[in-house]
Each structure stands twice: as structure tokens, then as C-alpha cells.
N, C-alpha and C. Protein backbone atom coordinates (compact mmCIF):
# COMPACT_ATOMS: atom_id res chain seq x y z
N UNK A 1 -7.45 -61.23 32.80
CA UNK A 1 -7.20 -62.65 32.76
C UNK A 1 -6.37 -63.13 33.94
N UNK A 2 -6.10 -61.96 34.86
CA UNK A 2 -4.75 -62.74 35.59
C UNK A 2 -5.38 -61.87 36.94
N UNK A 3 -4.77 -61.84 38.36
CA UNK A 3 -4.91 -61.18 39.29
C UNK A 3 -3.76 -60.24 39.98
N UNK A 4 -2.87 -60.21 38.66
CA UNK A 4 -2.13 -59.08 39.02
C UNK A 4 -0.65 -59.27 38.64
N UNK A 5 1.10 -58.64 38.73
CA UNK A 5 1.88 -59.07 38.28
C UNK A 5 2.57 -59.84 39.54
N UNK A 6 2.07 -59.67 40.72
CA UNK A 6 2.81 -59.94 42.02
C UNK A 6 2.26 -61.16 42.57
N UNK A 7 0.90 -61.72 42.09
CA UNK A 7 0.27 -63.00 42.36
C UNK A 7 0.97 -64.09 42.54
N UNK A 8 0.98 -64.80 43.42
CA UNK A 8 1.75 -66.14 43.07
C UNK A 8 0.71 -67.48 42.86
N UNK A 9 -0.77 -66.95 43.71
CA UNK A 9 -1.77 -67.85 44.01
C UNK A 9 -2.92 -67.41 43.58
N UNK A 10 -2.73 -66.51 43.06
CA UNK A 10 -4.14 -66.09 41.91
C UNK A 10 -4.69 -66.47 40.90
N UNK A 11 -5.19 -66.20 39.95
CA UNK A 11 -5.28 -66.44 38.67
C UNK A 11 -4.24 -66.20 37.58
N UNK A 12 -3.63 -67.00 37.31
CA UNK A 12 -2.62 -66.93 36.20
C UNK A 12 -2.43 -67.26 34.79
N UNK A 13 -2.51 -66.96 33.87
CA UNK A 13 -2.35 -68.11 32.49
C UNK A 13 -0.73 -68.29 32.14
N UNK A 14 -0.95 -69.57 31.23
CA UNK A 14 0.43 -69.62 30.93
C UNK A 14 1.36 -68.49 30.32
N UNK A 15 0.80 -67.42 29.82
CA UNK A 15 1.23 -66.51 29.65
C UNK A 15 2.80 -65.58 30.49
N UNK A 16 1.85 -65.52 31.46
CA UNK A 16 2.92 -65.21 33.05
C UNK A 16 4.06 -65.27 32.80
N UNK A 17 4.35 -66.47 32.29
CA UNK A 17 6.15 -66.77 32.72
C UNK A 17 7.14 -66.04 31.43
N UNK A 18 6.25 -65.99 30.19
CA UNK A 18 6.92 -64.96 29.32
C UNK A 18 6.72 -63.43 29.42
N UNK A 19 5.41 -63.19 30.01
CA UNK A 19 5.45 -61.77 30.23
C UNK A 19 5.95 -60.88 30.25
N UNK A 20 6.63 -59.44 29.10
CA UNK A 20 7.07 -58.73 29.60
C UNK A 20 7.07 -57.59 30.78
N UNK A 21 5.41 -57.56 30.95
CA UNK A 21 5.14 -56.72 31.68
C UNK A 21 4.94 -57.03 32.97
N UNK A 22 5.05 -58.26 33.13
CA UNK A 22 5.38 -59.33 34.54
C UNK A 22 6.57 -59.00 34.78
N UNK A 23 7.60 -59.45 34.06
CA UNK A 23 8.82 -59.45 34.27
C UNK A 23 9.70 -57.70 34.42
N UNK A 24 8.52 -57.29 33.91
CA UNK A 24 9.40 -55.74 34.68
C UNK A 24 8.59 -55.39 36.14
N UNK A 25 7.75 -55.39 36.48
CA UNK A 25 6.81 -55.15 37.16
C UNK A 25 6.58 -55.81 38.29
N UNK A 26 7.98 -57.17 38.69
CA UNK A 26 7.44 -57.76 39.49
C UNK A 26 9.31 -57.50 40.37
N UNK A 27 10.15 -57.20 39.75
CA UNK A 27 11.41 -56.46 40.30
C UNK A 27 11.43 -55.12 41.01
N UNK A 28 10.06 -54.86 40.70
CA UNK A 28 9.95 -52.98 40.53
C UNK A 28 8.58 -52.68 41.81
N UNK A 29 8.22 -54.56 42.11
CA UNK A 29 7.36 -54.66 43.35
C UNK A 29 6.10 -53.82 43.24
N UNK A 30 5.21 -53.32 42.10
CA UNK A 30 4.30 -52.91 41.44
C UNK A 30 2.97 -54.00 41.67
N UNK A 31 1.90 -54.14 41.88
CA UNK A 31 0.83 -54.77 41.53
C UNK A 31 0.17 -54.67 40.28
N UNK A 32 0.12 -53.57 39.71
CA UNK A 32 0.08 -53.54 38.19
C UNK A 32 0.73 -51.87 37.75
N UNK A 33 0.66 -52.13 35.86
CA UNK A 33 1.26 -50.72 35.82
C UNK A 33 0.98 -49.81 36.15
N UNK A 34 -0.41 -49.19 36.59
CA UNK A 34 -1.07 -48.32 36.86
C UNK A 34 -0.37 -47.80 38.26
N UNK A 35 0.43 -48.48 38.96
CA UNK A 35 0.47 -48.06 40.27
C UNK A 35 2.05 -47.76 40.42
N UNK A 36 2.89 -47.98 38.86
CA UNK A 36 4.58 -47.64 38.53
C UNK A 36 4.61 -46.08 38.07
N UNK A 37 6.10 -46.03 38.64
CA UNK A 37 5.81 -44.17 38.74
C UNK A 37 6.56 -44.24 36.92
N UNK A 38 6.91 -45.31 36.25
CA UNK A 38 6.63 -44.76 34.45
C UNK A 38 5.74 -45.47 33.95
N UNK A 39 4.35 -45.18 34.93
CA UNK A 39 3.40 -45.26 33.55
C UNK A 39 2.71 -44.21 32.79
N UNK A 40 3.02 -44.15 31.72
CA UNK A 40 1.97 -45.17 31.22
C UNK A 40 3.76 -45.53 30.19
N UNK A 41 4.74 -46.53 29.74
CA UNK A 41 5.91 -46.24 29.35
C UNK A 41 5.22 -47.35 28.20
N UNK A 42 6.33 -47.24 27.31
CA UNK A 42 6.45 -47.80 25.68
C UNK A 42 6.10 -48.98 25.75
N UNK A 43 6.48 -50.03 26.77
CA UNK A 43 5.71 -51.27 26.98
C UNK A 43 3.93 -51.27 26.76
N UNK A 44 3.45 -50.50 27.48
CA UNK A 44 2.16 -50.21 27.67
C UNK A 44 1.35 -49.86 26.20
N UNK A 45 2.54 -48.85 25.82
CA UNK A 45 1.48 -47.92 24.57
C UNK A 45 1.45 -48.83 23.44
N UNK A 46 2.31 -49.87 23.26
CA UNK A 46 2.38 -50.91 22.21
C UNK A 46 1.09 -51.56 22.56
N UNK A 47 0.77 -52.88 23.87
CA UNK A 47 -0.26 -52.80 24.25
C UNK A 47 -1.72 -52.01 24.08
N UNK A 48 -1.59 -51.19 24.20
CA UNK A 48 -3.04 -49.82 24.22
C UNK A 48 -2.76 -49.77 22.49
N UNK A 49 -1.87 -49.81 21.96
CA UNK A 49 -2.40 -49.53 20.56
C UNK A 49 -3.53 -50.57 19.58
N UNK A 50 -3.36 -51.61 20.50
CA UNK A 50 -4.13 -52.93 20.58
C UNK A 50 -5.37 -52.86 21.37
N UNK A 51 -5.59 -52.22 22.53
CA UNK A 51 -6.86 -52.80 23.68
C UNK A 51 -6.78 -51.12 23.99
N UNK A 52 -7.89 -50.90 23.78
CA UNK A 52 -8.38 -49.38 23.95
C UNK A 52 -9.17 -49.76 25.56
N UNK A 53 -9.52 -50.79 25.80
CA UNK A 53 -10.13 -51.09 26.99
C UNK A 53 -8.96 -51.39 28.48
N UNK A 54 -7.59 -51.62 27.85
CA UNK A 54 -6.43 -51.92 28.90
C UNK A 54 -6.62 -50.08 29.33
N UNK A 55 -6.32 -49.46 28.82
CA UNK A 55 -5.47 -48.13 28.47
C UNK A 55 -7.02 -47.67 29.74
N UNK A 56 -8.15 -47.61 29.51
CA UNK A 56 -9.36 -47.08 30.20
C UNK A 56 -9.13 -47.62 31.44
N UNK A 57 -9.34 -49.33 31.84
CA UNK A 57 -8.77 -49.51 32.73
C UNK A 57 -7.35 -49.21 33.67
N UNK A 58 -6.33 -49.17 33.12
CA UNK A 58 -5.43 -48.69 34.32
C UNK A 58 -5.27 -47.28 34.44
N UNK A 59 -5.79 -46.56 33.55
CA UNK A 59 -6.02 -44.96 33.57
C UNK A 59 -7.18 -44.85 35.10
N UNK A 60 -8.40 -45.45 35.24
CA UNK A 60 -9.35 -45.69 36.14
C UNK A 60 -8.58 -45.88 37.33
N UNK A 61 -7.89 -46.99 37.44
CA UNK A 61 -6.83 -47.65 38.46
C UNK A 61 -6.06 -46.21 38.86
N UNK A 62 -5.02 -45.94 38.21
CA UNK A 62 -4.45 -44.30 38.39
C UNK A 62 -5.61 -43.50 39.23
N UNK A 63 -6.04 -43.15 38.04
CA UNK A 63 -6.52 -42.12 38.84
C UNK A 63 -7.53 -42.15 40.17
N UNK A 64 -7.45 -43.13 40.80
CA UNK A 64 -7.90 -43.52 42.60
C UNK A 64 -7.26 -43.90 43.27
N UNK A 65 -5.91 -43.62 42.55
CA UNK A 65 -4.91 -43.80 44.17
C UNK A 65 -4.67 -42.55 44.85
């Protein structure tokens, strides 16, 4: 839904500005979690216990850097 946590001119929803995973991720200068040296961390797995399709995707992302 969005183009990343570092976007300023991308695609955004109102979401963004509460984000937790924005708001850690954008101090920590990350483009998404997949590319933070704690992922996959407790933020995430709460997430993934929800979207079996997040968890495939940034696993994909990982593993091609």
C-alpha cells in the first residue's frame, strides 16, 4: 500500500503517521524491514501472525540482498 518507510513522495496512506513500523524504521534509516539487521523482530511477527503474504514478501526481499 505504501512505497516504503523512508518515502516522503511516494505512495502513502494515512496510516504512515501512526505507524509503528514507520516510526522505528525511519530513525534506523531502513527502506523496509527486510533490509534491518533485527529482522524479522516482535513488531513484525505480530504482523505475520496476520498476513502470511507480508512474512513471504520481505523474506523474498532478504533473501536478494
Amino acid at each position: 500500500m505504501c512505497d516504503g518507510c523512508l518515502t516522503d513522495t511516494g505512495r502513502q496512506i494515512g496510516y504512515c503517521a501512526t505507524c509503528e513500523i514507520r516510526s522505528c524504521a525511519v530513525p534506523r534509516g531502513v527502506a523496509n524491514c527486510a533490509t534491518c539487521t533485527d529482522y524479522a523482530c516482535t513488531r513484525l511477527e505480530t504482523i505475520f501472525s496476520h498476513s502470511a503474504e507480508a512474512r513471504a514478501l520481505l523474506d523474498e526481499i532478504q533473501a536478494s540482498l
